[in-house]
PDB file of N, CA and C in Angstrom:
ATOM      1  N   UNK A   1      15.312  10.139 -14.626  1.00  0.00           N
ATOM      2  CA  UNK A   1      14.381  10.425 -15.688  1.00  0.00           C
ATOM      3  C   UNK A   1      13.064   9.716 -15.397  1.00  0.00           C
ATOM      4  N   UNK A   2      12.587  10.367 -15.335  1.00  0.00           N
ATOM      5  CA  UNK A   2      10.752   9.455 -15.161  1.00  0.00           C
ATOM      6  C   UNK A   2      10.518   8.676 -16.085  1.00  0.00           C
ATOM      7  N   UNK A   3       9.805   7.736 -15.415  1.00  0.00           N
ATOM      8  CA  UNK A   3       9.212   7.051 -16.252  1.00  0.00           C
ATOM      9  C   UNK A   3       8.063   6.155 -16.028  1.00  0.00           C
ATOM     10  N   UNK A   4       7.295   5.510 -16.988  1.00  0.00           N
ATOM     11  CA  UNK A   4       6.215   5.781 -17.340  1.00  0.00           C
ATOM     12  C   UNK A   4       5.838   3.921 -17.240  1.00  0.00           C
ATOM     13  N   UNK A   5       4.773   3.292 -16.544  1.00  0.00           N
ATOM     14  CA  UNK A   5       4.175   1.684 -16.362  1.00  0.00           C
ATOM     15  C   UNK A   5       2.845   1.635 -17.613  1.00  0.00           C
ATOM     16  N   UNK A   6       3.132   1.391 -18.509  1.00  0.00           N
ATOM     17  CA  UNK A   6       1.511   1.451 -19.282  1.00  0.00           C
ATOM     18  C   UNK A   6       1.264  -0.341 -19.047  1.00  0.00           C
ATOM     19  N   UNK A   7       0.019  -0.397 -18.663  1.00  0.00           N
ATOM     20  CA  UNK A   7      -0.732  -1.722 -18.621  1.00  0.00           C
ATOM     21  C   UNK A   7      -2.183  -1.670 -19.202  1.00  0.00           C
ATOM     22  N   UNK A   8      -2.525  -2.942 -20.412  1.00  0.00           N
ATOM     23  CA  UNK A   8      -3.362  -2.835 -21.008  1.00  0.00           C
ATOM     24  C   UNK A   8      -4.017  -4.673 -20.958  1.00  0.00           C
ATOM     25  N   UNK A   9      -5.061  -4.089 -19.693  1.00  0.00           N
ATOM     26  CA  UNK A   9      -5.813  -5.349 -19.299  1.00  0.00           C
ATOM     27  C   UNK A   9      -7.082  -5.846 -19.826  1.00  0.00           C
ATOM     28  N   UNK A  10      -7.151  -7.130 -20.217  1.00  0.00           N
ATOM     29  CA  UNK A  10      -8.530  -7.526 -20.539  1.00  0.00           C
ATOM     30  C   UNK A  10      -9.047  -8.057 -19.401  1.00  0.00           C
ATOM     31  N   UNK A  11     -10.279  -7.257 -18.652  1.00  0.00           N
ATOM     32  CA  UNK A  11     -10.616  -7.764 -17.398  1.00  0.00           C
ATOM     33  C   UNK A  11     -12.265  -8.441 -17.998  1.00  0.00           C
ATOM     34  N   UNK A  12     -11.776 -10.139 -17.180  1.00  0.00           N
ATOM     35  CA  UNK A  12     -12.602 -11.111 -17.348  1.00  0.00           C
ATOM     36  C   UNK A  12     -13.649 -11.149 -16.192  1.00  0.00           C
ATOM     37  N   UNK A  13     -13.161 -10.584 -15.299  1.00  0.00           N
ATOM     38  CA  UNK A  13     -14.268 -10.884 -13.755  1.00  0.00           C
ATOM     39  C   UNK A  13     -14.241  -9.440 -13.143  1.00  0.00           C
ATOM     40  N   UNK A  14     -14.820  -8.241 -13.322  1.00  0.00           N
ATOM     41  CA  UNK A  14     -14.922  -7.085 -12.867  1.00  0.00           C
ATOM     42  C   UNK A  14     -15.143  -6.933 -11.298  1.00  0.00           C
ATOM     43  N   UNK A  15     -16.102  -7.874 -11.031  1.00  0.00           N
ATOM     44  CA  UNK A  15     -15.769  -7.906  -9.236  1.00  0.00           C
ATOM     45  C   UNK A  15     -14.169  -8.564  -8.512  1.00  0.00           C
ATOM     46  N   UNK A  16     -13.651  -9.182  -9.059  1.00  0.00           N
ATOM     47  CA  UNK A  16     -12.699  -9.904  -8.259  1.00  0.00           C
ATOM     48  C   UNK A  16     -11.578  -8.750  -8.746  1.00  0.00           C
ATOM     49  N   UNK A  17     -11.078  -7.937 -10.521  1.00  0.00           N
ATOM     50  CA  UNK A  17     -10.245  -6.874 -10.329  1.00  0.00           C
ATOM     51  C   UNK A  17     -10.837  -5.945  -9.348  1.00  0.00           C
ATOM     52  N   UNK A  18     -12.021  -5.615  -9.325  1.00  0.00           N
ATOM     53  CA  UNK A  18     -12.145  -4.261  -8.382  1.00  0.00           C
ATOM     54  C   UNK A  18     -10.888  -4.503  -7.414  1.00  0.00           C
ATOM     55  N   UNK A  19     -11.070  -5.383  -6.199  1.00  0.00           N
ATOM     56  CA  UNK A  19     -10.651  -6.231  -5.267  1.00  0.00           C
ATOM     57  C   UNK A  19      -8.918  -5.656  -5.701  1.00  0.00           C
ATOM     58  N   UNK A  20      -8.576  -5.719  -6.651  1.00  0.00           N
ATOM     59  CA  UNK A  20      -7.170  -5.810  -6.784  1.00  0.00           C
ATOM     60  C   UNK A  20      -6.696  -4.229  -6.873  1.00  0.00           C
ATOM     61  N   UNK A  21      -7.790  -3.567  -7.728  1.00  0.00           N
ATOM     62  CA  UNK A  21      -7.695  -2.071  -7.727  1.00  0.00           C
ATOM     63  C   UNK A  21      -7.589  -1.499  -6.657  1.00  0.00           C
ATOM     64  N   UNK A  22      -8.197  -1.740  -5.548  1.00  0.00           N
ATOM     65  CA  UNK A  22      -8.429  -1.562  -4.253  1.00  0.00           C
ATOM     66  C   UNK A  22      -6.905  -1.327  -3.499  1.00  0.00           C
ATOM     67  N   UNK A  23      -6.138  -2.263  -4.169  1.00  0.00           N
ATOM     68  CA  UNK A  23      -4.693  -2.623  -3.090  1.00  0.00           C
ATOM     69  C   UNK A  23      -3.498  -1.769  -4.138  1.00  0.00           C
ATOM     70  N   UNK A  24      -3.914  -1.682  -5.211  1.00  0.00           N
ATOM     71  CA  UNK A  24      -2.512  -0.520  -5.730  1.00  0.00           C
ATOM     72  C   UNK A  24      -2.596   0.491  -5.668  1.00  0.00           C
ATOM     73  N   UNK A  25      -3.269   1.205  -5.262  1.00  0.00           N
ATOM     74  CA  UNK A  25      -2.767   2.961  -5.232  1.00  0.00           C
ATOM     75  C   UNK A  25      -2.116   3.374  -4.205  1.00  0.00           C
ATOM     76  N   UNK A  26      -2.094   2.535  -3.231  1.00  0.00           N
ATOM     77  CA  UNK A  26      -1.517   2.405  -1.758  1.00  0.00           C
ATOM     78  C   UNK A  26       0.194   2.022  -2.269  1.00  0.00           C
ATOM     79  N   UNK A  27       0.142   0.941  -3.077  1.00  0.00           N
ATOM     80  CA  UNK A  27       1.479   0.320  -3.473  1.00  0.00           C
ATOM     81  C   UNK A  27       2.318   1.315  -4.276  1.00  0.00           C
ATOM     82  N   UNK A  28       1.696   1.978  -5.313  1.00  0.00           N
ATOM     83  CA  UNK A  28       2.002   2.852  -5.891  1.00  0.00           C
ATOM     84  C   UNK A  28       2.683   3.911  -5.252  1.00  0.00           C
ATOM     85  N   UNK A  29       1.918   4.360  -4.550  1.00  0.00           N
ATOM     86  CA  UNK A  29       2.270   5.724  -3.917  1.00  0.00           C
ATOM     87  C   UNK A  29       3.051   5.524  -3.002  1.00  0.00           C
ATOM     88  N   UNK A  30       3.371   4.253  -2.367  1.00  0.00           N
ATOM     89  CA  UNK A  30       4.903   4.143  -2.102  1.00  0.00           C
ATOM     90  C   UNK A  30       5.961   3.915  -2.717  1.00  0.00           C
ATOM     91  N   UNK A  31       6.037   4.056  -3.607  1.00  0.00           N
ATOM     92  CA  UNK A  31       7.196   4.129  -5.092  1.00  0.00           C
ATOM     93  C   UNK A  31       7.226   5.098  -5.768  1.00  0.00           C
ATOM     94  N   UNK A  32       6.373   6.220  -5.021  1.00  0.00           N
ATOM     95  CA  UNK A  32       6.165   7.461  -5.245  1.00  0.00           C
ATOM     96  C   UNK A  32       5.724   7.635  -6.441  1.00  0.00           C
ATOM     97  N   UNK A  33       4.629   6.528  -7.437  1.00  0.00           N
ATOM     98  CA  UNK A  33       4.117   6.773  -8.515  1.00  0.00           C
ATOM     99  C   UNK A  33       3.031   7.238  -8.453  1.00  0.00           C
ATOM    100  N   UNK A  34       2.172   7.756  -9.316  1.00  0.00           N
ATOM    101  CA  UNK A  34       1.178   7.971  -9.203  1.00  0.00           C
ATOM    102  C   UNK A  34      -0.068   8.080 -10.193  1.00  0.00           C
ATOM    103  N   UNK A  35      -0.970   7.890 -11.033  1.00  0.00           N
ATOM    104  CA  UNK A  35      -1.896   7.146 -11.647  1.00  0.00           C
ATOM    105  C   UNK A  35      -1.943   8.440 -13.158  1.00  0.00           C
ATOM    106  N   UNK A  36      -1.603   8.135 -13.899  1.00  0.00           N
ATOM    107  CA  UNK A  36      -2.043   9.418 -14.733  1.00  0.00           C
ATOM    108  C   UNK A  36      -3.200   8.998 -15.911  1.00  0.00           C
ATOM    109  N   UNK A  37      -3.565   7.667 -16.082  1.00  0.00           N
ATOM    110  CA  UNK A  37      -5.021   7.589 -16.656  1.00  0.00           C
ATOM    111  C   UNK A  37      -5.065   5.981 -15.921  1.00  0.00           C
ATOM    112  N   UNK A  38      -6.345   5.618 -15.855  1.00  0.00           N
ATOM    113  CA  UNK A  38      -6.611   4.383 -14.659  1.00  0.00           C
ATOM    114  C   UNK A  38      -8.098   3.958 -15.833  1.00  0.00           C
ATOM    115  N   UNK A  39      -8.086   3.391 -16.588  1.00  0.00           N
ATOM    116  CA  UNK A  39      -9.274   2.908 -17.308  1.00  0.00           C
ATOM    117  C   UNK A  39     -10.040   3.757 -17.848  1.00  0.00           C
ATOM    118  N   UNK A  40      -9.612   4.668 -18.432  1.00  0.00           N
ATOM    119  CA  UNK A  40     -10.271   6.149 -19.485  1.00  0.00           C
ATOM    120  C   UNK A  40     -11.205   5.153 -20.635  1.00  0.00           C
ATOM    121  N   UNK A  41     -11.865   6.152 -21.227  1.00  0.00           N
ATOM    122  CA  UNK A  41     -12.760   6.248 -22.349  1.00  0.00           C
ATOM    123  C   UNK A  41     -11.505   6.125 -23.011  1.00  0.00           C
ATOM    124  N   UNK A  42     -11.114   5.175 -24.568  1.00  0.00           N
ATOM    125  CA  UNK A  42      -9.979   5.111 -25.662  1.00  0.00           C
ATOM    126  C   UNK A  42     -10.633   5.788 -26.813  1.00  0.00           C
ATOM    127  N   UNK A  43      -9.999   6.782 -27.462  1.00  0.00           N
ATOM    128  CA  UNK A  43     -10.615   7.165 -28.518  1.00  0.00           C
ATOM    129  C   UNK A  43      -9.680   6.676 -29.798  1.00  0.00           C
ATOM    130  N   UNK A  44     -10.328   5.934 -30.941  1.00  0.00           N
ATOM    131  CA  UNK A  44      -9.215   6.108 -31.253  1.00  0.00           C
ATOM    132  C   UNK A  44      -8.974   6.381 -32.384  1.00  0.00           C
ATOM    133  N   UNK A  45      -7.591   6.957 -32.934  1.00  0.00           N
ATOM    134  CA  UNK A  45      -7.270   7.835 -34.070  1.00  0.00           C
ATOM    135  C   UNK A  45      -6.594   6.770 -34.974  1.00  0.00           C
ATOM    136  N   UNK A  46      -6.304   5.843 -34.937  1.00  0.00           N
ATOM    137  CA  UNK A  46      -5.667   5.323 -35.952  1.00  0.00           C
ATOM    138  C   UNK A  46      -5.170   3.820 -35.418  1.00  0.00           C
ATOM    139  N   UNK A  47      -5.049   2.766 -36.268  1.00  0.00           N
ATOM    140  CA  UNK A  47      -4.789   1.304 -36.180  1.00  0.00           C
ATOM    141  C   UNK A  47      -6.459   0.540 -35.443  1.00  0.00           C
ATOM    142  N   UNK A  48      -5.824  -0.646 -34.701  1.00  0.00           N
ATOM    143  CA  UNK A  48      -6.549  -1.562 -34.126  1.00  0.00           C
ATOM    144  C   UNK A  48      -7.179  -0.704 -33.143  1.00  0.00           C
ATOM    145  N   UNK A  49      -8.193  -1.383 -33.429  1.00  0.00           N
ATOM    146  CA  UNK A  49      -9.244  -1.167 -32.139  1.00  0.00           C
ATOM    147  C   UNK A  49      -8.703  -1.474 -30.679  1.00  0.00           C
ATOM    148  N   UNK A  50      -8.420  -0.600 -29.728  1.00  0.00           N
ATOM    149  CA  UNK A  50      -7.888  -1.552 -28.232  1.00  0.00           C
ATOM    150  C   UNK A  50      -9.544  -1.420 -27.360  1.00  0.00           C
ATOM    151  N   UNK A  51      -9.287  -2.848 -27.165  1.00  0.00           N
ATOM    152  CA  UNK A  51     -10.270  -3.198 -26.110  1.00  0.00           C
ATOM    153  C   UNK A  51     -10.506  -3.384 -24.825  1.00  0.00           C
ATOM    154  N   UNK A  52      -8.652  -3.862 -24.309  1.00  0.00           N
ATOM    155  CA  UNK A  52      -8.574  -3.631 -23.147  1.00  0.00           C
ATOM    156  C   UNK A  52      -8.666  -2.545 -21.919  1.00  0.00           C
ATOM    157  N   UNK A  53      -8.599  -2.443 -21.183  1.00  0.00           N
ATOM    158  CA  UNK A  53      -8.341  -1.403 -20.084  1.00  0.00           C
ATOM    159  C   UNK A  53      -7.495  -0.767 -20.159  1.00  0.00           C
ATOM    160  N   UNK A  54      -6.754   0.274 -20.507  1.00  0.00           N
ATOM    161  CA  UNK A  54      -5.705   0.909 -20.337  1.00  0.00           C
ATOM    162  C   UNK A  54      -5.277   1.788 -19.204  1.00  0.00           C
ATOM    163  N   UNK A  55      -4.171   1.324 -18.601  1.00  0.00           N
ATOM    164  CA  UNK A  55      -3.693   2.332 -17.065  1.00  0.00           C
ATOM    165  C   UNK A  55      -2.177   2.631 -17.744  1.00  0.00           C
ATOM    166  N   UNK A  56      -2.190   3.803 -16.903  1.00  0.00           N
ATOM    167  CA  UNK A  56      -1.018   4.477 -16.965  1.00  0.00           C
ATOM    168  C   UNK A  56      -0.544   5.039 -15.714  1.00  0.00           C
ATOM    169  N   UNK A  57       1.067   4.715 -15.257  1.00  0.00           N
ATOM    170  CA  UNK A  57       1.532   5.511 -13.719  1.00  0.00           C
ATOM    171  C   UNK A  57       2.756   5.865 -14.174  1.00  0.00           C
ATOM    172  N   UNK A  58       2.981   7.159 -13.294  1.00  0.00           N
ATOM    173  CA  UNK A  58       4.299   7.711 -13.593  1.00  0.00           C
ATOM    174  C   UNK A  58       4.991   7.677 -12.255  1.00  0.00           C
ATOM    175  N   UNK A  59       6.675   7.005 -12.737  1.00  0.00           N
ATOM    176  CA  UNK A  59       7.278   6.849 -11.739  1.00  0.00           C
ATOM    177  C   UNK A  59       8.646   7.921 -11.798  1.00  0.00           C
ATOM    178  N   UNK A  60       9.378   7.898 -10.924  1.00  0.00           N
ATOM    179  CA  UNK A  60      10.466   8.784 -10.621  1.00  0.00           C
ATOM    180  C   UNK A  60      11.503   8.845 -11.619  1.00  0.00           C
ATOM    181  N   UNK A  61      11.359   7.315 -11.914  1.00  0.00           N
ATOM    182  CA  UNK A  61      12.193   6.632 -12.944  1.00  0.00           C
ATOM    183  C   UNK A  61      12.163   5.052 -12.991  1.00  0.00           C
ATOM    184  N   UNK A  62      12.990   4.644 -14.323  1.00  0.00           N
ATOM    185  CA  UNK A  62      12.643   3.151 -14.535  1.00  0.00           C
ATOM    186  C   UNK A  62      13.395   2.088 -13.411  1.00  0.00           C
ATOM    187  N   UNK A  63      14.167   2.339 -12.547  1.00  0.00           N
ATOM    188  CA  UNK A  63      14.185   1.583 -11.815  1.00  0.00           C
ATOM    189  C   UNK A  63      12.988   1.370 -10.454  1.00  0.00           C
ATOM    190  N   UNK A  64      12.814   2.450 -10.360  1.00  0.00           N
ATOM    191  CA  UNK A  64      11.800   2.500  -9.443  1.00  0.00           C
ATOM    192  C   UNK A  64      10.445   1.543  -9.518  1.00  0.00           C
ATOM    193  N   UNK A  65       9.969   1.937 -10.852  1.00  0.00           N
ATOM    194  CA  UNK A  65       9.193   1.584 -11.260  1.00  0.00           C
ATOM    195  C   UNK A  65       9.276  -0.328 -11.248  1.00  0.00           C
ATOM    196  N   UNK A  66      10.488  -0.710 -11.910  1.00  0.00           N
ATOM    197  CA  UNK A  66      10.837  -2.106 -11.854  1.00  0.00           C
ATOM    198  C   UNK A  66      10.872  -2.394 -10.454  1.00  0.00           C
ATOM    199  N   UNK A  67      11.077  -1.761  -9.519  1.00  0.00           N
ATOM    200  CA  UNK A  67      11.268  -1.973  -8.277  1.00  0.00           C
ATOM    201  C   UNK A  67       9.697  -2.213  -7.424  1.00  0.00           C
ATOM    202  N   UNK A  68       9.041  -1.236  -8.100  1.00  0.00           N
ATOM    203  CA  UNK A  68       7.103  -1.312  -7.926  1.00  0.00           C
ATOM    204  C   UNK A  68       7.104  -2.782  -8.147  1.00  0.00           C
ATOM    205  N   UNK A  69       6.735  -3.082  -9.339  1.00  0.00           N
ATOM    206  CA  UNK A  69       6.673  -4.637  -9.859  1.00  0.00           C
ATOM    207  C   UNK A  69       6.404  -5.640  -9.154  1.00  0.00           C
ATOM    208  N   UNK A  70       7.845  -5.718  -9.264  1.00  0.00           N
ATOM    209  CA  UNK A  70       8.604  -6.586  -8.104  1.00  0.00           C
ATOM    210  C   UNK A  70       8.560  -6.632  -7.325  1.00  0.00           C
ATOM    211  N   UNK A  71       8.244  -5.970  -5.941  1.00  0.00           N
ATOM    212  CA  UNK A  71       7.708  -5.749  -4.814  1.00  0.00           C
ATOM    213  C   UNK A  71       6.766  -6.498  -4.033  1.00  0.00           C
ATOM    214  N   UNK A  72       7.185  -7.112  -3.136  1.00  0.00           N
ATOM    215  CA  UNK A  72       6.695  -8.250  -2.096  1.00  0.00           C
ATOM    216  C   UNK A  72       5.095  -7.807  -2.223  1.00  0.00           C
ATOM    217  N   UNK A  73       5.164  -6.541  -2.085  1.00  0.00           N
ATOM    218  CA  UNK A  73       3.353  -6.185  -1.870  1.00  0.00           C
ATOM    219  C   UNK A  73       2.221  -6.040  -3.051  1.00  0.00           C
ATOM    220  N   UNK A  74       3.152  -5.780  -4.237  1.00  0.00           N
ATOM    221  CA  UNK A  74       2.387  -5.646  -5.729  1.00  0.00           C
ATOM    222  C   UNK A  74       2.327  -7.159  -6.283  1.00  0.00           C
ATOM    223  N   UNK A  75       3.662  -8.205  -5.764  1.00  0.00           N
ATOM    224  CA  UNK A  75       3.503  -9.225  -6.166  1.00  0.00           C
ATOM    225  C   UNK A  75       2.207 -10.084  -5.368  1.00  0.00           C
ATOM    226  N   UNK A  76       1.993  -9.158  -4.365  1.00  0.00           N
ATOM    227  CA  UNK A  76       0.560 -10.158  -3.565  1.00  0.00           C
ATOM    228  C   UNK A  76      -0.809  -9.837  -4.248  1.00  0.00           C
ATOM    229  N   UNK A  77      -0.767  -8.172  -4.803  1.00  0.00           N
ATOM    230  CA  UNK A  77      -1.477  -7.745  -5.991  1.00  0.00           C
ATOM    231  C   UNK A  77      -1.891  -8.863  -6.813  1.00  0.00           C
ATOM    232  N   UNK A  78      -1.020  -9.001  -7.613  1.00  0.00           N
ATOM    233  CA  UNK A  78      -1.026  -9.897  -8.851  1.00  0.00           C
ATOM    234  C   UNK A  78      -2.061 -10.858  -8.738  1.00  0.00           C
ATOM    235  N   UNK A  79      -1.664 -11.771  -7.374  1.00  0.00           N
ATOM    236  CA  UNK A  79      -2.170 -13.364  -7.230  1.00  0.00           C
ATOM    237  C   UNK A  79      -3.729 -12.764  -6.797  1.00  0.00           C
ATOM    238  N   UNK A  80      -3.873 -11.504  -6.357  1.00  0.00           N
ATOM    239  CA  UNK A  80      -5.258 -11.359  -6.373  1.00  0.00           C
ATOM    240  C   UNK A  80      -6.025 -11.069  -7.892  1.00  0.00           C
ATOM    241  N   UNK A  81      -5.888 -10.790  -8.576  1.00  0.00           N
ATOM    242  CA  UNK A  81      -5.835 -10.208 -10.097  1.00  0.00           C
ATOM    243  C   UNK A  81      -6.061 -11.376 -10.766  1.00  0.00           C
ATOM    244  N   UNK A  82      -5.195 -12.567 -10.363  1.00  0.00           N
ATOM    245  CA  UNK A  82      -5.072 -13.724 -11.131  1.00  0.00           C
ATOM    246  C   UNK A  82      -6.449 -14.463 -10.956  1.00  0.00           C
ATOM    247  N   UNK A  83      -6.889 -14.675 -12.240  1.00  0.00           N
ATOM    248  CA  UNK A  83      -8.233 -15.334 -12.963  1.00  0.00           C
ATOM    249  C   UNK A  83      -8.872 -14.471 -13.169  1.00  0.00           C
ATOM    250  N   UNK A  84      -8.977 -13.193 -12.670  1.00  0.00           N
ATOM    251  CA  UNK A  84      -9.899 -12.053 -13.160  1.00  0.00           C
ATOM    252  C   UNK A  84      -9.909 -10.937 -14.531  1.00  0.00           C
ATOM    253  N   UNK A  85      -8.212 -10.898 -14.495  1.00  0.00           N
ATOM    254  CA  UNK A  85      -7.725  -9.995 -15.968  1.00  0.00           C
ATOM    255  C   UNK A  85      -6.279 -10.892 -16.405  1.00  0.00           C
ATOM    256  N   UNK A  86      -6.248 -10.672 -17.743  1.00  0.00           N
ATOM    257  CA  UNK A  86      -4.761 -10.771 -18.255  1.00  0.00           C
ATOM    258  C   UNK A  86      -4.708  -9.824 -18.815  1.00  0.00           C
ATOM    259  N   UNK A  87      -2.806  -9.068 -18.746  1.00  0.00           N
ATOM    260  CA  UNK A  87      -2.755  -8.200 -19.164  1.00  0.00           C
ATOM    261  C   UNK A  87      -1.066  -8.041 -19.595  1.00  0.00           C
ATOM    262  N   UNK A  88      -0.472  -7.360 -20.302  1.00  0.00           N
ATOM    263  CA  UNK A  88       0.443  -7.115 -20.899  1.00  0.00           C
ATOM    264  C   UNK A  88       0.815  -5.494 -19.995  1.00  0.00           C
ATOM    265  N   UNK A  89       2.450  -5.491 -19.333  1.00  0.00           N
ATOM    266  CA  UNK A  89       2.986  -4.628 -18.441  1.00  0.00           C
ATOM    267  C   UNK A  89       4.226  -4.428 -19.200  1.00  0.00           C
ATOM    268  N   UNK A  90       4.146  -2.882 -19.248  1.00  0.00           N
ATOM    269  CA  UNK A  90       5.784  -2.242 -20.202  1.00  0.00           C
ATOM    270  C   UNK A  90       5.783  -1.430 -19.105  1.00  0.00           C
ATOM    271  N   UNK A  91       7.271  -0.998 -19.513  1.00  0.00           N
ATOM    272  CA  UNK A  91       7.735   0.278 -18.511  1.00  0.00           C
ATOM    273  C   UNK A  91       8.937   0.830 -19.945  1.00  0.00           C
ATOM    274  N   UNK A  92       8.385   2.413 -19.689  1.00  0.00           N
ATOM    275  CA  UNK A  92       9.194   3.096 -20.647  1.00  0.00           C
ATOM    276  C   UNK A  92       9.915   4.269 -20.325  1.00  0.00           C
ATOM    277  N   UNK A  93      11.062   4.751 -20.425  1.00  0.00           N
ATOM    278  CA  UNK A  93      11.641   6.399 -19.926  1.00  0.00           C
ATOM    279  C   UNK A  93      10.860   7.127 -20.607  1.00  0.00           C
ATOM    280  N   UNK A  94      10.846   8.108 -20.337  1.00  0.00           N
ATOM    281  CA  UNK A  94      10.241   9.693 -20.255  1.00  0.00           C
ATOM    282  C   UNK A  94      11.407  10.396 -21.110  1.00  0.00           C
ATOM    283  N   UNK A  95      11.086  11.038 -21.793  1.00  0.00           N
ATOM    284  CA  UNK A  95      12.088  12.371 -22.299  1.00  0.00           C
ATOM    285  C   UNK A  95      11.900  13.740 -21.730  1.00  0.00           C
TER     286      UNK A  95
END
C-alpha cells in the first residue's frame, strides 16, 4: 500500500537547506519515492495558519519509506540540514 512522508519545515538558513535539497531527490528516488508537493504556495481553508515548508513524497509503501529515513545516505542528509531547518517527519498509508 503506498504511502505517503509529509514533512513540515521551518527553514532558518535558506542557503545551507538549499545544500540539503540538493542531496534528496537522488535519495528518494532510490526508494523509489518520488516528490508530490516540495514547498508549494499553502492556501488555507480552515484552522492555524502553517508557516512552515510543506513537502510531500510518495513511497511504495510504509516500510520503504521508514527504510528512506533511516538510510545511511538520508541520515548524512539530515546532519547537513542540521542548524538550517527544524522540522516535524510523519509517514502515513495510503488508501
Amino acid at each position: 500500500m503506498t504511502a505517503y512522508l509529509i514533512a513540515r519545515v521551518d527553514v532558518k538558513d535558506m542557503t545551507q537547506y538549499k545544500e540539503y535539497t540538493k542531496l534528496t531527490p537522488g535519495i528518494i528516488e532510490k526508494f523509489g519515492g518520488k516528490f508530490i508537493s516540495r514547498g508549494s504556495d499553502i492556501v488555507l481553508l480552515e484552522g492555524e495558519e502553517e508557516k512552515r515548508r510543506v513537502v510531500m513524497v510518495e513511497f511504495p509503501d510504509l516500510q520503504t519509506a521508514k527504510d528512506f529515513y533511516h538510510s545511511d545516505e538520508y541520515q548524512a542528509a539530515i546532519k547537513v540540514r542540521e542548524g538550517a531547518a527544524e522540522g516535524q517527519f510523519i509517514v502515513v498509508d495510503g488508501v
